[in-house]
Protein backbone atom coordinates (compact mmCIF):
# COMPACT_ATOMS: atom_id res chain seq x y z
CA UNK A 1 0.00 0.00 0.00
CA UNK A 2 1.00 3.16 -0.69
CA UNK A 3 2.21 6.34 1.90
CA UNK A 4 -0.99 7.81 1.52
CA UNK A 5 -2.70 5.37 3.98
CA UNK A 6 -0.60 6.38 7.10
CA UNK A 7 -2.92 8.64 9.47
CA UNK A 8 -4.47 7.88 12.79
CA UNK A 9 -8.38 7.85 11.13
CA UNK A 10 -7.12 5.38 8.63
CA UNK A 11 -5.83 3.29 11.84
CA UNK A 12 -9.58 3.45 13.08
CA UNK A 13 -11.01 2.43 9.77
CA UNK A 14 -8.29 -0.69 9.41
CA UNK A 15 -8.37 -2.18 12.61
CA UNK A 16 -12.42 -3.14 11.83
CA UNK A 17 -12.53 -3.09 7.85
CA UNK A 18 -13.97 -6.69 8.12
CA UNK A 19 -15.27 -6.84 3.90
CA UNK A 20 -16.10 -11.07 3.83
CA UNK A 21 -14.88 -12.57 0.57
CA UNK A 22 -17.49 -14.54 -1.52
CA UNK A 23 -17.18 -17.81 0.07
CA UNK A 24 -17.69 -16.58 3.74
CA UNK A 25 -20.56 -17.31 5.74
CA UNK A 26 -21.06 -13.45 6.45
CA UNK A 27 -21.42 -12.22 2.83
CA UNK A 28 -25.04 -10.24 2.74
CA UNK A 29 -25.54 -9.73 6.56
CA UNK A 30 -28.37 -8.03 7.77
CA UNK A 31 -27.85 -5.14 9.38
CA UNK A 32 -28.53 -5.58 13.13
CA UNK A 33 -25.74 -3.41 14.88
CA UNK A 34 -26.33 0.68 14.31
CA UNK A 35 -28.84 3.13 13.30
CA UNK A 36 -29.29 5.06 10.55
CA UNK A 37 -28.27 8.58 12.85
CA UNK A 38 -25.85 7.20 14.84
CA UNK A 39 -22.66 9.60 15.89
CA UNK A 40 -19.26 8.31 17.42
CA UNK A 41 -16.48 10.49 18.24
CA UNK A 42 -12.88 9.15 19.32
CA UNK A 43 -9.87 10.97 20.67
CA UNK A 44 -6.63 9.89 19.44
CA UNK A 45 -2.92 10.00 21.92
CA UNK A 46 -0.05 9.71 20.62
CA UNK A 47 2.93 8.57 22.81
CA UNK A 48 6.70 8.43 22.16
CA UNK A 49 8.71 9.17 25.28
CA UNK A 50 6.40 7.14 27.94
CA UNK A 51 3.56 10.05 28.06
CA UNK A 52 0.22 10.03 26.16
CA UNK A 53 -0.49 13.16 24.59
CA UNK A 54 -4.19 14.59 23.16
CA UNK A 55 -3.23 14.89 19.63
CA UNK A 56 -6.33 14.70 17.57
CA UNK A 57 -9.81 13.70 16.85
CA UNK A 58 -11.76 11.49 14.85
CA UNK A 59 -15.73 11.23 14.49
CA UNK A 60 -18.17 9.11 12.57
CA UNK A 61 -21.81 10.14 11.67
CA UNK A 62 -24.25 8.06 9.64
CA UNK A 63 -27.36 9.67 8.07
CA UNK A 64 -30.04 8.15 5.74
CA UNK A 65 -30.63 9.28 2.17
CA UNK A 66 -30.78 7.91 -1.61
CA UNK A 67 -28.21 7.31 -4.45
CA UNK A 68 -29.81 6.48 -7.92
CA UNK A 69 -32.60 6.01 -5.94
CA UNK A 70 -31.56 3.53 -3.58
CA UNK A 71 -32.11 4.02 0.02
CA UNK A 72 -28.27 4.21 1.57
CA UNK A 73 -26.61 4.40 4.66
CA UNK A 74 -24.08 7.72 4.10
CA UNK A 75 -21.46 7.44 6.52
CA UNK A 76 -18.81 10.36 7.22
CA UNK A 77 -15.37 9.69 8.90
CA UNK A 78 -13.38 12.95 10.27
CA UNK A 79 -9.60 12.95 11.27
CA UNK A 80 -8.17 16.30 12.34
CA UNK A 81 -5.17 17.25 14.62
CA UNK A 82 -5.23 19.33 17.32
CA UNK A 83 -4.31 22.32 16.37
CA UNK A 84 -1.59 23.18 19.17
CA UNK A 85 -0.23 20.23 16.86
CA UNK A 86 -0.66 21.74 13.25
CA UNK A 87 2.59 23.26 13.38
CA UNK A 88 4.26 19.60 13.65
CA UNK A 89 2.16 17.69 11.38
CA UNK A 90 -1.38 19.02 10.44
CA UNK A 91 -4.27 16.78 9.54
CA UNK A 92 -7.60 17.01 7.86
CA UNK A 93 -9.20 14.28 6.17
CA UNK A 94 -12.89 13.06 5.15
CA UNK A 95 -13.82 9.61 3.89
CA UNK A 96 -17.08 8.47 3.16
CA UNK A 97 -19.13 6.00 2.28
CA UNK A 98 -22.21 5.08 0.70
CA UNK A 99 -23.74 1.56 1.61
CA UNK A 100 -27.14 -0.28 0.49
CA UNK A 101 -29.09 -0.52 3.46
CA UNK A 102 -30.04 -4.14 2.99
CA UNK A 103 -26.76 -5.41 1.80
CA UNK A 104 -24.17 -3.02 3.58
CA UNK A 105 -22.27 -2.57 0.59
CA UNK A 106 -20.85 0.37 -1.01
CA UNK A 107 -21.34 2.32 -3.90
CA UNK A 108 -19.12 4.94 -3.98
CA UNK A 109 -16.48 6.24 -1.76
CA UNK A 110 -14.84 9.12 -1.39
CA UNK A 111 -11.70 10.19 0.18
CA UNK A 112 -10.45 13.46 0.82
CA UNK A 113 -6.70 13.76 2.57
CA UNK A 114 -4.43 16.51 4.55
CA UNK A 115 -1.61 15.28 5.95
CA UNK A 116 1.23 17.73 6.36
CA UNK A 117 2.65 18.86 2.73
CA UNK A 118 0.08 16.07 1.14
CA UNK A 119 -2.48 15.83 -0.86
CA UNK A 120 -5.21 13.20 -2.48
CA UNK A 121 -8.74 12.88 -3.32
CA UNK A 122 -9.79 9.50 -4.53
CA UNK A 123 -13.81 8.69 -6.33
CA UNK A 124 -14.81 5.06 -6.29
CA UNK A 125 -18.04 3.64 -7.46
CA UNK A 126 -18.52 0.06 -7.20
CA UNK A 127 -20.85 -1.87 -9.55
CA UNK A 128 -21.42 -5.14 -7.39
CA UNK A 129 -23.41 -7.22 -10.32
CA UNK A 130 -20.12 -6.98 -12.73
CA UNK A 131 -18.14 -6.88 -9.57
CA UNK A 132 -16.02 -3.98 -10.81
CA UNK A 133 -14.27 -0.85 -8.92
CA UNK A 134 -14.24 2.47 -10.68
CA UNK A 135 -11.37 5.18 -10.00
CA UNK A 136 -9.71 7.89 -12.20
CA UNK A 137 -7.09 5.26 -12.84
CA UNK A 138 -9.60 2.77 -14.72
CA UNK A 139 -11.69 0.03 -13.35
CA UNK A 140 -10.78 -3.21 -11.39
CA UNK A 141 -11.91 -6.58 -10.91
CA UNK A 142 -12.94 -6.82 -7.27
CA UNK A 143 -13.99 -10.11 -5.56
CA UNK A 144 -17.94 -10.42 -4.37
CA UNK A 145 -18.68 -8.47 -0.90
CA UNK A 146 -15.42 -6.41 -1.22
CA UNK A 147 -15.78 -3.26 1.00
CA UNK A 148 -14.24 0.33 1.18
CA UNK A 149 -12.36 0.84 4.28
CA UNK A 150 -15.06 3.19 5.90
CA UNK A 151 -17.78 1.01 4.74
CA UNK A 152 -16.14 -2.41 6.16
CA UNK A 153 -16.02 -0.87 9.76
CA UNK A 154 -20.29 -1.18 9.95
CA UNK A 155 -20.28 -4.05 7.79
CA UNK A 156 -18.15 -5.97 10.67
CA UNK A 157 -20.07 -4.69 13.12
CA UNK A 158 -22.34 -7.18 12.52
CA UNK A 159 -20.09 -10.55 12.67
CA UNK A 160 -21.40 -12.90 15.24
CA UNK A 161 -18.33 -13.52 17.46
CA UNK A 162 -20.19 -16.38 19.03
CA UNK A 163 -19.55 -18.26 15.97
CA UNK A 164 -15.66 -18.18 16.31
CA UNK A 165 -13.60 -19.73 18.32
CA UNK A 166 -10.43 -17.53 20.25
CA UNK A 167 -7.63 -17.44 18.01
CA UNK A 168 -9.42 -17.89 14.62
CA UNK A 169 -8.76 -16.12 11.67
CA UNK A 170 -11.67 -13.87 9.85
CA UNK A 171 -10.20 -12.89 6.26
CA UNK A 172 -11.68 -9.86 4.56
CA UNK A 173 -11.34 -8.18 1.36
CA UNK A 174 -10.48 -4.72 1.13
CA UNK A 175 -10.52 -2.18 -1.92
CA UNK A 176 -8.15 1.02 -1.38
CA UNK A 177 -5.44 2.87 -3.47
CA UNK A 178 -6.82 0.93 -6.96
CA UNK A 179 -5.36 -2.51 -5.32
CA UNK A 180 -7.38 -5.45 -3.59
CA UNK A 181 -5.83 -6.57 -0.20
CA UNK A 182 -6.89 -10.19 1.37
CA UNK A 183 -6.68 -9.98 4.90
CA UNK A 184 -8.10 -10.65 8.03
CA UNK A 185 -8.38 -10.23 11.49
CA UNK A 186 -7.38 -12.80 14.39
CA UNK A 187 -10.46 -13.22 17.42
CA UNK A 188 -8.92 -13.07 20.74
CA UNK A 189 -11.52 -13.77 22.82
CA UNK A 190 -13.19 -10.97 26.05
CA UNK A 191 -11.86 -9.20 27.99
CA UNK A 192 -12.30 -6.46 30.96
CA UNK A 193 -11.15 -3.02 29.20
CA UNK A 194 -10.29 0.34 30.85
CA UNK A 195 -10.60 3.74 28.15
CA UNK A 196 -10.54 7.45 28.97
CA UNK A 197 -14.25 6.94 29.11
CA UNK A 198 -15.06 4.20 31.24
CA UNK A 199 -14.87 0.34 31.94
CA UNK A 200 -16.44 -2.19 29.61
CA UNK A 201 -16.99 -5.54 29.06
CA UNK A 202 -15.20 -6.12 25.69
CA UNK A 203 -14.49 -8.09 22.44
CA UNK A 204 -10.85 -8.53 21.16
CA UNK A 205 -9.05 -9.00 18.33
CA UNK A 206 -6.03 -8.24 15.72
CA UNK A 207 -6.21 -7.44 12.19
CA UNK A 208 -3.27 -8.01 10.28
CA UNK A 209 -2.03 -4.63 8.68
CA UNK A 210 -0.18 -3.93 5.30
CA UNK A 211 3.09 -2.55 6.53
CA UNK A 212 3.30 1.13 4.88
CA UNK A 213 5.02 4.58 6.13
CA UNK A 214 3.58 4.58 9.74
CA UNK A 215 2.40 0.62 10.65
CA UNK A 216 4.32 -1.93 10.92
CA UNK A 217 2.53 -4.84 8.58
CA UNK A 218 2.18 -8.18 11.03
CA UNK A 219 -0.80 -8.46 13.90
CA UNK A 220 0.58 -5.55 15.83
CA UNK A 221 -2.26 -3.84 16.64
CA UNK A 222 -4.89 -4.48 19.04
CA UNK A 223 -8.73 -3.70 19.31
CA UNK A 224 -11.58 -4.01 21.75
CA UNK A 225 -15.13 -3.83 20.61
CA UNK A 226 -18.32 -3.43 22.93
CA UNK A 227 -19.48 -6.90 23.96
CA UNK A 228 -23.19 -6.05 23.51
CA UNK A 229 -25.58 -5.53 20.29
CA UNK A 230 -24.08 -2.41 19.42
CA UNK A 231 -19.78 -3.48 18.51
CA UNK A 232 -19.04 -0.32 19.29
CA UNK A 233 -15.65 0.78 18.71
CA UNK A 234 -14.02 1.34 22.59
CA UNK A 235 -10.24 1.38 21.81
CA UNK A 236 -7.24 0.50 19.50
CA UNK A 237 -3.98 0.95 20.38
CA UNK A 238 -0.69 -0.08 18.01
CA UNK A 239 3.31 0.97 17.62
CA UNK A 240 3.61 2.98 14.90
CA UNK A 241 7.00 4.16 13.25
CA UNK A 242 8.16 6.77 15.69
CA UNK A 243 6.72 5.68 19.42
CA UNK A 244 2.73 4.01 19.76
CA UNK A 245 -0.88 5.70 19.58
CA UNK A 246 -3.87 4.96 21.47
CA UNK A 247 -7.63 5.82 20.19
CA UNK A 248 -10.35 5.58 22.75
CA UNK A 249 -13.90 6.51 22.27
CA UNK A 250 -15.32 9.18 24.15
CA UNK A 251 -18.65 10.41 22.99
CA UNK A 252 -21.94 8.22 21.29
CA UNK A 253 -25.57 9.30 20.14
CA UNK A 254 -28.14 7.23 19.20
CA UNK A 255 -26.85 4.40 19.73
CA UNK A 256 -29.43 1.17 18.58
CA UNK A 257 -29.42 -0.93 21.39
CA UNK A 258 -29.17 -0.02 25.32
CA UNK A 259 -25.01 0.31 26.21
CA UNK A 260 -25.00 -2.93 28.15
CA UNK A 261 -21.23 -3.53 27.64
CA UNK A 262 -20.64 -0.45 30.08
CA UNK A 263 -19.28 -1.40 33.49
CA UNK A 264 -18.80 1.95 34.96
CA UNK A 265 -18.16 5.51 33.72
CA UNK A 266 -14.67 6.85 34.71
């Protein structure tokens, strides 16, 4: 993958893009996870001499609408430094995502990026019945179920963990920079988790990342998930290439089911 995908909301959309190749069991889930208004925001710490620091935010909105007159789930992803932090490396990106509401899978996505000196907008539309990707650069074969990286996060949000047993492997497609990617992520079982928000009863795992600028490429990050209806994302942390970062989520709205997962607020 190229140096483009090397920014702390890209970490949040990798360590759940969970897109189930065509001879999964999970290919054409119904959506029981998340609303159609649903809001998450995350803050993201960045450590590398032993002390977490608040260097940015991240947020995720979902709002109901139409494309070519089908009903669609149109997801927004944020990612923006703090600005005491501009000066160092300043960052303001916006993906997003539209996604069939019975299917959960995309038809176009759009990225926008800021990341110090550079620069890239990227158009996809996907045509699922020739299974075909469309960029600026031309159009690619893509397996069935492939997802964008903003769309896979809701999509996986969905997987019934029950089914799996702790150390299994759950491979995914992914579609990004004009290149398929098979991956997947590794099921590590529950766990007790403590965030800058509050105690939870969690789900973990490890997706296996495409080493690039800033992640090492290997099962070196970790994420926890709420153990409840809702998968909410609760925290990922991972080394990067200079020191580690740590993404917790601190704010929700509308949230579909009750937040059971929640132990106590902190």
């Amino acid at each position: 993958m190229n140096a483009s995908v090397r920014i702390p909301l890209l970490a949040i959309l990798l360590f759940v893009s969970v897109s189930l190749t065509a001879d999964n069991d999970f290919c054409g889930v119904d959506n029981l996870s998340f609303n159609g208004n649903e809001q998450i925001n995350f803050k993201i710490f960045y450590n590398v001499i032993g002390l977490y620091v608040d260097a940015g935010t991240a947020s995720f909105t979902i709002s109901n609408t139409k494309l070519n007159g089908n009903p669609v789930y149109h997801i927004v992803g944020l990612g923006t430094s703090n600005p005491s932090y501009d000066w160092i490396f300043r960052v303001r990106d916006r993906y997003e995502t539209y996604i069939d509401t019975s299917s959960l899978k995309p038809y176009r996505f759009v990225r926008h990026v800021e990341e110090g000196g550079f620069r890239k907008d990227e158009l996809v539309t996907f045509n699922h019945q020739a299974q075909t990707a469309v960029s600026a650069k031309g159009t690619f074969k893509v397996p069935n179920c492939i997802q964008d990286v903003l769309s896979a996060i809701y999509y996986a949000r969905n997987i019934d963990f029950s089914k799996h047993a702790v150390g299994e492997k759950i491979p995914f497609s992914m579609f990004i920079d004009d290149e398929v990617f098979n991956l997947y992520i590794r099921y590590l079982g529950k766990e007790v988790i403590k965030t800058k928000y509050g105690i939870f009863n969690a789900i973990k795992f490890k997706p296996m990342l495409i080493s690039g600028t800033v992640f090492k490429g290997g099962e070196v990050m970790t994420v926890w998930v709420s153990d409840d209806g809702n998968h909410l994302p609760l925290r990922i942390e991972s080394p990067i290439s200079v020191g580690s970062v740590k993404i917790d989520m601190m704010k929700y709205k509308n949230l579909r089911y009750p937040f059971s997962s929640l132990i106590a607020w902190r």
